[in-house]
PDB file of N, CA and C in Angstrom:
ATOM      1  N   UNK A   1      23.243 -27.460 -28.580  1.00  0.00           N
ATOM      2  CA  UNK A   1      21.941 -27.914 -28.120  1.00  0.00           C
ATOM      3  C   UNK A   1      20.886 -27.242 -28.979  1.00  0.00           C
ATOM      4  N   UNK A   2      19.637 -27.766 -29.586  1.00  0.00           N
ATOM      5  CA  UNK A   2      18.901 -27.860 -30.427  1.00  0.00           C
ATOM      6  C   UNK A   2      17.311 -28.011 -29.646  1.00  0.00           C
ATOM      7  N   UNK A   3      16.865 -26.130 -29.498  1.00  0.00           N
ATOM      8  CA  UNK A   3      15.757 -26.384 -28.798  1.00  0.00           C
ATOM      9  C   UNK A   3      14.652 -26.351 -29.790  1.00  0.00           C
ATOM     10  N   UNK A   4      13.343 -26.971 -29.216  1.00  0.00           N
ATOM     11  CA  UNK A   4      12.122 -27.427 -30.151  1.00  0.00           C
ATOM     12  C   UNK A   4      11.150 -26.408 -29.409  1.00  0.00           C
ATOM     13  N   UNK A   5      10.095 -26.805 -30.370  1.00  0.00           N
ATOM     14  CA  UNK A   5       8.760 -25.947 -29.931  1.00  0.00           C
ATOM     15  C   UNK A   5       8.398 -26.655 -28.892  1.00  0.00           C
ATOM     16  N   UNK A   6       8.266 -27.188 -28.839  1.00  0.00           N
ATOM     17  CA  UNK A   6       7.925 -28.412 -27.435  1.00  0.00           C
ATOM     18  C   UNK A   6       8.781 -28.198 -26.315  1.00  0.00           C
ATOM     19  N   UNK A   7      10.298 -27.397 -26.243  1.00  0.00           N
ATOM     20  CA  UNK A   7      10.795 -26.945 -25.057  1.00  0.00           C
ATOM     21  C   UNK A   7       9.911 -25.668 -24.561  1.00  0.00           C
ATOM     22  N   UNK A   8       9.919 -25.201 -25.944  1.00  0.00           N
ATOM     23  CA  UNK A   8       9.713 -23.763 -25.390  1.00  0.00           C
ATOM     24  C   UNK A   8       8.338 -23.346 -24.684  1.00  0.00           C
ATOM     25  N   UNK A   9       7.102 -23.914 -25.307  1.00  0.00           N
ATOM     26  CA  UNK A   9       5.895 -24.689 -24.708  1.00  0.00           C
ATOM     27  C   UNK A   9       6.099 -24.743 -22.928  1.00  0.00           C
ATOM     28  N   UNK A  10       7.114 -25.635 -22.966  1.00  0.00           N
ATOM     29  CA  UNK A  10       6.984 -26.213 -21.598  1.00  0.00           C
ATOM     30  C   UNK A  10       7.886 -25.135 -21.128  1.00  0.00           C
ATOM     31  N   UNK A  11       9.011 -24.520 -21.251  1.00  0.00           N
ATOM     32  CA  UNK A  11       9.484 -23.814 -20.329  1.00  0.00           C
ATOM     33  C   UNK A  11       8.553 -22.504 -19.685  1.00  0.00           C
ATOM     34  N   UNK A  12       7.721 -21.836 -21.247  1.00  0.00           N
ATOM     35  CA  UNK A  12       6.848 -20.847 -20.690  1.00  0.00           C
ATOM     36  C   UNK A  12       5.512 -20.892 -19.945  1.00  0.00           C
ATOM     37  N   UNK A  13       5.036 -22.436 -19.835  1.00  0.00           N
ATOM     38  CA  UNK A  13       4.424 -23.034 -18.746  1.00  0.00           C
ATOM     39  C   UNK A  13       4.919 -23.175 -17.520  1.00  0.00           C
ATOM     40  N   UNK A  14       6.006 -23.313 -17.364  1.00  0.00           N
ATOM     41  CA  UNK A  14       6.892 -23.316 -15.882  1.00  0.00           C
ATOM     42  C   UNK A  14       6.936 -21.758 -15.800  1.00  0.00           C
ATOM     43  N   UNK A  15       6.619 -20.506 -16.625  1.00  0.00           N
ATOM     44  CA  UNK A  15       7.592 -19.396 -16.482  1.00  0.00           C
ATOM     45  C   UNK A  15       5.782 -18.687 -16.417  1.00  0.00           C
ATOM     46  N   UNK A  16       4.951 -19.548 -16.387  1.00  0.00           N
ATOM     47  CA  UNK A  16       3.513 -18.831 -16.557  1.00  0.00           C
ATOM     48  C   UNK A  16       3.287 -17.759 -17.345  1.00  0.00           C
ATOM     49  N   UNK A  17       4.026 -17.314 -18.775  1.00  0.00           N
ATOM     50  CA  UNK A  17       4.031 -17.200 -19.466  1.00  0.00           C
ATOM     51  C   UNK A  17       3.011 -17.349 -21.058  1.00  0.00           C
ATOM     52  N   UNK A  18       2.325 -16.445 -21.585  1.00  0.00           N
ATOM     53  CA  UNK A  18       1.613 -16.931 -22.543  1.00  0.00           C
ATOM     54  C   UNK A  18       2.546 -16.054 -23.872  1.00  0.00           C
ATOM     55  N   UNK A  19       3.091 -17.095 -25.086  1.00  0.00           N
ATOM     56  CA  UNK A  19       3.901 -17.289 -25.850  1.00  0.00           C
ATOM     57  C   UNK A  19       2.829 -17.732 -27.152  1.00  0.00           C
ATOM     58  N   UNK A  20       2.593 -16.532 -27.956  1.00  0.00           N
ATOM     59  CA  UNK A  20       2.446 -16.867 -29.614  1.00  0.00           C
ATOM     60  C   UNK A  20       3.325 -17.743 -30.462  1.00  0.00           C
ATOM     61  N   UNK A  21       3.106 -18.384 -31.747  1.00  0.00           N
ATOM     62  CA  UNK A  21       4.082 -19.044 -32.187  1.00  0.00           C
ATOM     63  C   UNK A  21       4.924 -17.994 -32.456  1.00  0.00           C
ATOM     64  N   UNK A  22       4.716 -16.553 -33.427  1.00  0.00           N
ATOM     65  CA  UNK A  22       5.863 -15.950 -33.425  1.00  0.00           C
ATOM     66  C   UNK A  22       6.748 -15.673 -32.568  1.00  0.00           C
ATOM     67  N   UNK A  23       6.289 -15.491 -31.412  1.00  0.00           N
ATOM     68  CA  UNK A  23       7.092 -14.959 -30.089  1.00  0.00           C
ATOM     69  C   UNK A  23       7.875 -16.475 -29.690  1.00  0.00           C
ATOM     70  N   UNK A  24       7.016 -17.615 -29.808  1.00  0.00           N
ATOM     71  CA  UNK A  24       7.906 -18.850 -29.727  1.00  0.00           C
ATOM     72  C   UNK A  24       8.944 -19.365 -30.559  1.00  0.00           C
ATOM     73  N   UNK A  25       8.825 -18.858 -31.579  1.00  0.00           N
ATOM     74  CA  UNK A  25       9.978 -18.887 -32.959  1.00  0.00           C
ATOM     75  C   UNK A  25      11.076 -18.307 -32.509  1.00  0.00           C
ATOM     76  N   UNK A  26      10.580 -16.729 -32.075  1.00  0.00           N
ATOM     77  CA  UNK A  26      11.993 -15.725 -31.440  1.00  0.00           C
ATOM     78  C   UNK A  26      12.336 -16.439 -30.364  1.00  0.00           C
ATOM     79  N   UNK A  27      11.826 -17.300 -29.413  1.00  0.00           N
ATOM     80  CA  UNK A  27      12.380 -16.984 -28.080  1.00  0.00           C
ATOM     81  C   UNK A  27      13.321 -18.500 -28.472  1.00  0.00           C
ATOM     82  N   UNK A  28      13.122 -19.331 -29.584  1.00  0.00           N
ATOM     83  CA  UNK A  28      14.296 -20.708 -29.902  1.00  0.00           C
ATOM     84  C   UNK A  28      15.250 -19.738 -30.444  1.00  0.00           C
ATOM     85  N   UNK A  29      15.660 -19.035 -31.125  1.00  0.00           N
ATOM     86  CA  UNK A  29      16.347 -18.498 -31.245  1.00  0.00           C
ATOM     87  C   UNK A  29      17.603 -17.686 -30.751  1.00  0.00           C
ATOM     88  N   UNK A  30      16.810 -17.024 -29.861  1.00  0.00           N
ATOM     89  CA  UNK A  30      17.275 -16.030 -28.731  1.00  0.00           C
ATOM     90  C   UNK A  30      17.448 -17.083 -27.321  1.00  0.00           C
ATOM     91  N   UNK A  31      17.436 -17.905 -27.538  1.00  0.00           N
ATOM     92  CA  UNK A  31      17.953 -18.997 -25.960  1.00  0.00           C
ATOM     93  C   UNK A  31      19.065 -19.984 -26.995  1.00  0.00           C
ATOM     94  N   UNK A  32      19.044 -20.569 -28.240  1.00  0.00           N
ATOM     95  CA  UNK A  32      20.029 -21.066 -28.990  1.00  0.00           C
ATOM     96  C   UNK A  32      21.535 -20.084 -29.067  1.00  0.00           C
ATOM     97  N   UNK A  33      21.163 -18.729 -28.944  1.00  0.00           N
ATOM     98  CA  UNK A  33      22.435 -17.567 -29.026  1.00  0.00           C
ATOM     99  C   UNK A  33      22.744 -17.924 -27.539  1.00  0.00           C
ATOM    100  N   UNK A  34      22.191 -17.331 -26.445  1.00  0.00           N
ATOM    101  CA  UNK A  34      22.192 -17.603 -25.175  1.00  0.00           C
ATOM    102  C   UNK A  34      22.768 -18.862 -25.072  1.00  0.00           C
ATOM    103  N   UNK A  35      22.500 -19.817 -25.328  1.00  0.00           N
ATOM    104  CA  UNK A  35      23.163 -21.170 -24.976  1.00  0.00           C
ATOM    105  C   UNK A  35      24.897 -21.345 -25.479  1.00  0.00           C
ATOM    106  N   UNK A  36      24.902 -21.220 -26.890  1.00  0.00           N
ATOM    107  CA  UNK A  36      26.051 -20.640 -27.679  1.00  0.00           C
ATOM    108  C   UNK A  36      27.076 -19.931 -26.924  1.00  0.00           C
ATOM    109  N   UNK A  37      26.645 -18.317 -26.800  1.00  0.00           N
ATOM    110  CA  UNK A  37      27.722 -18.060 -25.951  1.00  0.00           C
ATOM    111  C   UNK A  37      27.899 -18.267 -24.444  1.00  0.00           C
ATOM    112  N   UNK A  38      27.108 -18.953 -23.730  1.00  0.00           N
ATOM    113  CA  UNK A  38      27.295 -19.915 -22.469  1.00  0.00           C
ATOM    114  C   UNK A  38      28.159 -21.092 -22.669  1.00  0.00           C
ATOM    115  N   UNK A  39      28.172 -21.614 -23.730  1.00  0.00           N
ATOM    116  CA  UNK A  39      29.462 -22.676 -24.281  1.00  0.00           C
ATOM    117  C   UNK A  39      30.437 -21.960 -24.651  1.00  0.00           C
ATOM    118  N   UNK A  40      30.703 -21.088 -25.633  1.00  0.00           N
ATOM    119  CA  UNK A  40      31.856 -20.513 -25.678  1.00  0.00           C
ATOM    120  C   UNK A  40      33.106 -19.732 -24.300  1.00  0.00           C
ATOM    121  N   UNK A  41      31.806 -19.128 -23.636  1.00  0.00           N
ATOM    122  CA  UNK A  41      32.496 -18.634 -22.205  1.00  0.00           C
ATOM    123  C   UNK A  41      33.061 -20.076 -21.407  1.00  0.00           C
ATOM    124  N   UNK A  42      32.636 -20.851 -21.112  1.00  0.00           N
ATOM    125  CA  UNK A  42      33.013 -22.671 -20.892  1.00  0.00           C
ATOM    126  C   UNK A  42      34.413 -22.676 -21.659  1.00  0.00           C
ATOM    127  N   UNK A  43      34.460 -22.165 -22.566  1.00  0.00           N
ATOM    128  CA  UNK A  43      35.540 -22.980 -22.989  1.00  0.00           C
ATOM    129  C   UNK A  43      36.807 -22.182 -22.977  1.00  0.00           C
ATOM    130  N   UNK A  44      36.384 -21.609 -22.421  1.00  0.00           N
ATOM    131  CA  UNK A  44      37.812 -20.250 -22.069  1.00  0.00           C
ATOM    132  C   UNK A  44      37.877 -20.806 -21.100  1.00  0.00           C
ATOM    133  N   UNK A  45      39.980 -20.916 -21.135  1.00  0.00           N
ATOM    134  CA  UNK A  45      40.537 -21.490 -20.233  1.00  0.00           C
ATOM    135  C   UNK A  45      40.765 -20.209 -19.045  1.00  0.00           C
ATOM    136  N   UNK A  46      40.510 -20.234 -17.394  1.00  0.00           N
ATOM    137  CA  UNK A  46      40.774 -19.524 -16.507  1.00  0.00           C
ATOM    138  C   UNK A  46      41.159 -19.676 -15.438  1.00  0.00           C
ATOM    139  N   UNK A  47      41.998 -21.231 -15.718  1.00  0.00           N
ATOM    140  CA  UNK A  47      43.257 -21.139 -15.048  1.00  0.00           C
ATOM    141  C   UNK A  47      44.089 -20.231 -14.108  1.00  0.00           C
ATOM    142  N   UNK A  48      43.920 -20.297 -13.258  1.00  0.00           N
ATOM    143  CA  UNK A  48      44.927 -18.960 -12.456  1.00  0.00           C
ATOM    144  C   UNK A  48      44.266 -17.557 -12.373  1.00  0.00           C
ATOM    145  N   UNK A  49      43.450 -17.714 -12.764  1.00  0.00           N
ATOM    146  CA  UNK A  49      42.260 -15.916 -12.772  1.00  0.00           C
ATOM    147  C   UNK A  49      41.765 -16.106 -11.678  1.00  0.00           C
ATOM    148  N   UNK A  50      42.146 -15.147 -10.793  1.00  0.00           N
ATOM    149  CA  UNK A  50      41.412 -14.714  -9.407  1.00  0.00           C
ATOM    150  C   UNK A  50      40.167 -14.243  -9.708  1.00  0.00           C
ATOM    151  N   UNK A  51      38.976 -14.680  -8.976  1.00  0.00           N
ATOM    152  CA  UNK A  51      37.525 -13.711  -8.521  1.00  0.00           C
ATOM    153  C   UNK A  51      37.726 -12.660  -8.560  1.00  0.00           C
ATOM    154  N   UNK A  52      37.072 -11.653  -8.964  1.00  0.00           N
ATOM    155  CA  UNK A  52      37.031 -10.499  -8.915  1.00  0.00           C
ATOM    156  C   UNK A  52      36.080 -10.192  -8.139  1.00  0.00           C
ATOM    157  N   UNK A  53      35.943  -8.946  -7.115  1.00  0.00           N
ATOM    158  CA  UNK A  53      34.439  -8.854  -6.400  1.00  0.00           C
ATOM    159  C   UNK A  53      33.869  -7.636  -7.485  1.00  0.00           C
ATOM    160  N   UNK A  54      34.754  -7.297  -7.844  1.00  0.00           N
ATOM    161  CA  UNK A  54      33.937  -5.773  -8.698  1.00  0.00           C
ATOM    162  C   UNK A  54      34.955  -5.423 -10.065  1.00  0.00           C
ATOM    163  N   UNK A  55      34.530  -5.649 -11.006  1.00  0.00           N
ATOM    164  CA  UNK A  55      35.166  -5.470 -12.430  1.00  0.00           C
ATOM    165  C   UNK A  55      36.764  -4.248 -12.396  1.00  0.00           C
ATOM    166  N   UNK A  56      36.161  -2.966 -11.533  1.00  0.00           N
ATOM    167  CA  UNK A  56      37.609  -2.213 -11.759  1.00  0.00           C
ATOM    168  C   UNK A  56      37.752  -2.356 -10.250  1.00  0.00           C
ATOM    169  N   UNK A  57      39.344  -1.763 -10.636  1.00  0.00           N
ATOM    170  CA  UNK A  57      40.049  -1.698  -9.612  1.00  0.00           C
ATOM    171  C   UNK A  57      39.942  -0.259  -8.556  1.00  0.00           C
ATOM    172  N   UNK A  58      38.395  -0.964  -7.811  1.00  0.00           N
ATOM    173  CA  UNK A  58      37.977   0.577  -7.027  1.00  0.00           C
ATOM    174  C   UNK A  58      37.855   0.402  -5.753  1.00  0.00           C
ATOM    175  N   UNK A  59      37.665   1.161  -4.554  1.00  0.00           N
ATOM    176  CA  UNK A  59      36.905   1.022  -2.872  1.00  0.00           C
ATOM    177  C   UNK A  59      35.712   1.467  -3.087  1.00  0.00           C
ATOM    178  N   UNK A  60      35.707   0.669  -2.012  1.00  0.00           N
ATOM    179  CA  UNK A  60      33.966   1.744  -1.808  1.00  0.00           C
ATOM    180  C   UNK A  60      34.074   2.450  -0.387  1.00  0.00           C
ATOM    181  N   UNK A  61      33.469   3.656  -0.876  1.00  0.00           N
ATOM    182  CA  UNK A  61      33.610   4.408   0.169  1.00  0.00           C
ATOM    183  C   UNK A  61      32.326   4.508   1.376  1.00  0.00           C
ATOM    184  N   UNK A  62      32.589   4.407   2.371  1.00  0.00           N
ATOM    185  CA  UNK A  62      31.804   3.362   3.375  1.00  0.00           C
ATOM    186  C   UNK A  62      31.839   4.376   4.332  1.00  0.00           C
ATOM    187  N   UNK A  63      30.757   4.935   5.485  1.00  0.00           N
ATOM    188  CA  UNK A  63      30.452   5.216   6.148  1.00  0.00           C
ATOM    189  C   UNK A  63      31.244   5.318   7.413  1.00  0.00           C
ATOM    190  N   UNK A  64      31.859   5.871   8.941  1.00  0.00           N
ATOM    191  CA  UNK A  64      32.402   5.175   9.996  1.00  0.00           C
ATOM    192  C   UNK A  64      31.417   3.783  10.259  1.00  0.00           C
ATOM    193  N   UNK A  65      31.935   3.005  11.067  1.00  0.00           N
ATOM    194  CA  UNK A  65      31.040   2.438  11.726  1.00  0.00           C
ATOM    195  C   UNK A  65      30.966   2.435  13.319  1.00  0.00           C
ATOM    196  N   UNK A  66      30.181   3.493  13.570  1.00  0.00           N
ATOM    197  CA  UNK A  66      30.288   4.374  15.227  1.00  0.00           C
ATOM    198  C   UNK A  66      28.955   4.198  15.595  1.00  0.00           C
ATOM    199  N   UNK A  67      28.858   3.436  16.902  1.00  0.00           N
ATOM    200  CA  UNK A  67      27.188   3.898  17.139  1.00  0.00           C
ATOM    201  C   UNK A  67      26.782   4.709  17.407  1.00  0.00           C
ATOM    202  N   UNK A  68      25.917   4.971  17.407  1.00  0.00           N
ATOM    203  CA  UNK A  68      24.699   5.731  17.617  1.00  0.00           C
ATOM    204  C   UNK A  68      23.381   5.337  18.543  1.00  0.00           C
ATOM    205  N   UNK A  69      23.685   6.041  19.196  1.00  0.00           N
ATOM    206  CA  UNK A  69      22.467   5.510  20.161  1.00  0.00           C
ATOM    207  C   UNK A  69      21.273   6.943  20.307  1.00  0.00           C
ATOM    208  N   UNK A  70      20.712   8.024  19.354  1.00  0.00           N
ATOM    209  CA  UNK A  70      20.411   8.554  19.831  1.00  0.00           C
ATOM    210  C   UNK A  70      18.909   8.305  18.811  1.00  0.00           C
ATOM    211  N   UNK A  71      17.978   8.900  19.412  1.00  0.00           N
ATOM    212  CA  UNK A  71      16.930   8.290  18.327  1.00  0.00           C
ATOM    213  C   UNK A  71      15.968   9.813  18.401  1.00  0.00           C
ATOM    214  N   UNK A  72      15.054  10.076  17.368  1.00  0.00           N
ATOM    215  CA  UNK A  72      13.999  11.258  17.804  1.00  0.00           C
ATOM    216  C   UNK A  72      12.661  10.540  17.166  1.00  0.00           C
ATOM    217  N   UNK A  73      12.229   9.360  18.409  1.00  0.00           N
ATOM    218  CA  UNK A  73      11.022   8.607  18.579  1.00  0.00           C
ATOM    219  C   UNK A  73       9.573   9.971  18.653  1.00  0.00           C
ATOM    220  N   UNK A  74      10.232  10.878  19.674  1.00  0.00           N
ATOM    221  CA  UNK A  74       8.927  12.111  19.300  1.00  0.00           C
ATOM    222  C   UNK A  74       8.663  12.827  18.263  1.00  0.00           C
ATOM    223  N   UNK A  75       9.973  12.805  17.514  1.00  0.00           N
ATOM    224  CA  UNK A  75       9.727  13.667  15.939  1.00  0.00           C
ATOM    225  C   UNK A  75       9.007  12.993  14.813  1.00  0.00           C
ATOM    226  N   UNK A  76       9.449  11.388  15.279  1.00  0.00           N
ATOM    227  CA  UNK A  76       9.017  10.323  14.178  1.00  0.00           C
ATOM    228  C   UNK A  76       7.141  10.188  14.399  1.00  0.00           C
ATOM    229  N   UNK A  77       7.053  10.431  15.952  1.00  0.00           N
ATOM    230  CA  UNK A  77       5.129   9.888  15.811  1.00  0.00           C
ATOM    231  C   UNK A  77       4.745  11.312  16.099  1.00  0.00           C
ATOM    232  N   UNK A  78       5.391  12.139  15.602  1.00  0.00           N
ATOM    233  CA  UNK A  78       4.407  13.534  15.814  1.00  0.00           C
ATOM    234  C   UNK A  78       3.496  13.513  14.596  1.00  0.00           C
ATOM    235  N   UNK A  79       4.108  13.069  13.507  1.00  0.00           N
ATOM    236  CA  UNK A  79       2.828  12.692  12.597  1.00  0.00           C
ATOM    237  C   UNK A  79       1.940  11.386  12.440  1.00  0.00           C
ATOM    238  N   UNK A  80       2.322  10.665  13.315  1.00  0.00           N
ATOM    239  CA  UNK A  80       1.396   9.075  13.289  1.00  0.00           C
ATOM    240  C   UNK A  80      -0.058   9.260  13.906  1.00  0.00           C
ATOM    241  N   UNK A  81      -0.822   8.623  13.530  1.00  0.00           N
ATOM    242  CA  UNK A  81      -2.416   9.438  13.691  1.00  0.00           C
ATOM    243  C   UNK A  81      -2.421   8.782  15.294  1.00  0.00           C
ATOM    244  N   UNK A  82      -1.890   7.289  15.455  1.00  0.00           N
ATOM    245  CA  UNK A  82      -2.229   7.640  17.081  1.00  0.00           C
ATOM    246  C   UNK A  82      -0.780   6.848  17.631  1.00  0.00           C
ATOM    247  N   UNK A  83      -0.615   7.039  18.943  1.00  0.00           N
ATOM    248  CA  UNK A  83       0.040   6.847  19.468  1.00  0.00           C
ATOM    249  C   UNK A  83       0.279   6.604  21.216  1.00  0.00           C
ATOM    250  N   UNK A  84       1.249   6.178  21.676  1.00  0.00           N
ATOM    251  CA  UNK A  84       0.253   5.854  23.528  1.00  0.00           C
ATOM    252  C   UNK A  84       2.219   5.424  23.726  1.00  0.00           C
ATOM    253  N   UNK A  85       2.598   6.061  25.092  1.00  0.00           N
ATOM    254  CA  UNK A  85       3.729   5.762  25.694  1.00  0.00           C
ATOM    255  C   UNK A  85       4.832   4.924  24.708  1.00  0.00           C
ATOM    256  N   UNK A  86       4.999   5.953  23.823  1.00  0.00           N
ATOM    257  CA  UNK A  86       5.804   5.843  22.699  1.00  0.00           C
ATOM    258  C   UNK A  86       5.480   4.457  21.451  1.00  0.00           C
ATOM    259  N   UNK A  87       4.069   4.052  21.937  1.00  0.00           N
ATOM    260  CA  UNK A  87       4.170   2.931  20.772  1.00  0.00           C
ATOM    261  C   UNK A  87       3.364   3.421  19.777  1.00  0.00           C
ATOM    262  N   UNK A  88       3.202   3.216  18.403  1.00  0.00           N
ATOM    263  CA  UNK A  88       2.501   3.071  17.879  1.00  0.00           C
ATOM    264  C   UNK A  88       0.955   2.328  18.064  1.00  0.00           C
ATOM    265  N   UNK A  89      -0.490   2.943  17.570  1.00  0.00           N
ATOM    266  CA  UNK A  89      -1.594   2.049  17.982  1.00  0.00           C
ATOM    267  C   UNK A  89      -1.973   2.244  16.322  1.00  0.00           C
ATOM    268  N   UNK A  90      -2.275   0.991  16.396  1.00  0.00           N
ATOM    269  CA  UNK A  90      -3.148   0.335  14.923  1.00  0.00           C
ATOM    270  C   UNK A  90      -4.284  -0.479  14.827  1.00  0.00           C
ATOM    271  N   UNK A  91      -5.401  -0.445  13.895  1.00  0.00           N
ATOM    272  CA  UNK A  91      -6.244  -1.215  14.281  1.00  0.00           C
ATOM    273  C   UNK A  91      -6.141  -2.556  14.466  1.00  0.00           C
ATOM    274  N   UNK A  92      -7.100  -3.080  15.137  1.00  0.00           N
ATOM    275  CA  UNK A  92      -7.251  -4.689  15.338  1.00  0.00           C
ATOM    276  C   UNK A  92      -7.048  -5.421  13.920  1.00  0.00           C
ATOM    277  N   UNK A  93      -6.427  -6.485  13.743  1.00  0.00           N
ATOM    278  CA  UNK A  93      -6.731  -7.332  12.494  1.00  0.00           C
ATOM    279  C   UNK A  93      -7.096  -8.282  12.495  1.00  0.00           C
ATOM    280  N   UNK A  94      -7.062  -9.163  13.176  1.00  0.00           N
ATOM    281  CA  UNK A  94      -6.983 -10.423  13.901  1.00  0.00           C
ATOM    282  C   UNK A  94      -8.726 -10.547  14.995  1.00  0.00           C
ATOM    283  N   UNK A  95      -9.429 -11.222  14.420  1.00  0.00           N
ATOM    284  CA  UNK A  95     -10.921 -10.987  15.110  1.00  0.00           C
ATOM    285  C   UNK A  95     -10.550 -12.238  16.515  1.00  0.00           C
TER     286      UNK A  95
END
């Protein structure tokens, strides 16, 4: 595929983008490589290759998952500038 100044124009209008011609010269270039090896990866056969979720063969090491029910709501608004029967108060926004 064979991109023009006239793609690139319009893509960096969709991308709100402001693009010099030099910088528009590089960027046909650098999306022609990009495109290239996006066809080459296509054409590798992968047949029978399972998904991988994560490149090596690792765990992740994960937390229990135990609840918790205990909370320290008084430690958290001892610094909040105001506060009223555990809620937070903030100004009005809404007239």
């Amino acid at each position: 595929m064979s991109l023009t100044d006239d793609d690139i124009v319009r893509l960096a209008r969709l991308a709100q983008l402001a693009l010099d011609p030099a910088d528009r010269a590089k960027a046909i270039v650098d999306l022609e490589r990009i495109i290239a090896m996006v066809d080459a990866m296509q054409a590798i056969d992968t047949e029978g290759v399972e998904p991988l979720a994560h490149p090596l063969d690792a765990t992740q090491r994960l937390r229990a998952d135990v609840v918790d029910t205990s909370h320290d709501r008084d430690r958290y608004q001892a610094i909040a500038p105001l506060t009223e029967d555990g809620l937070y108060l903030v100004p009005r926004v809404i007239e």
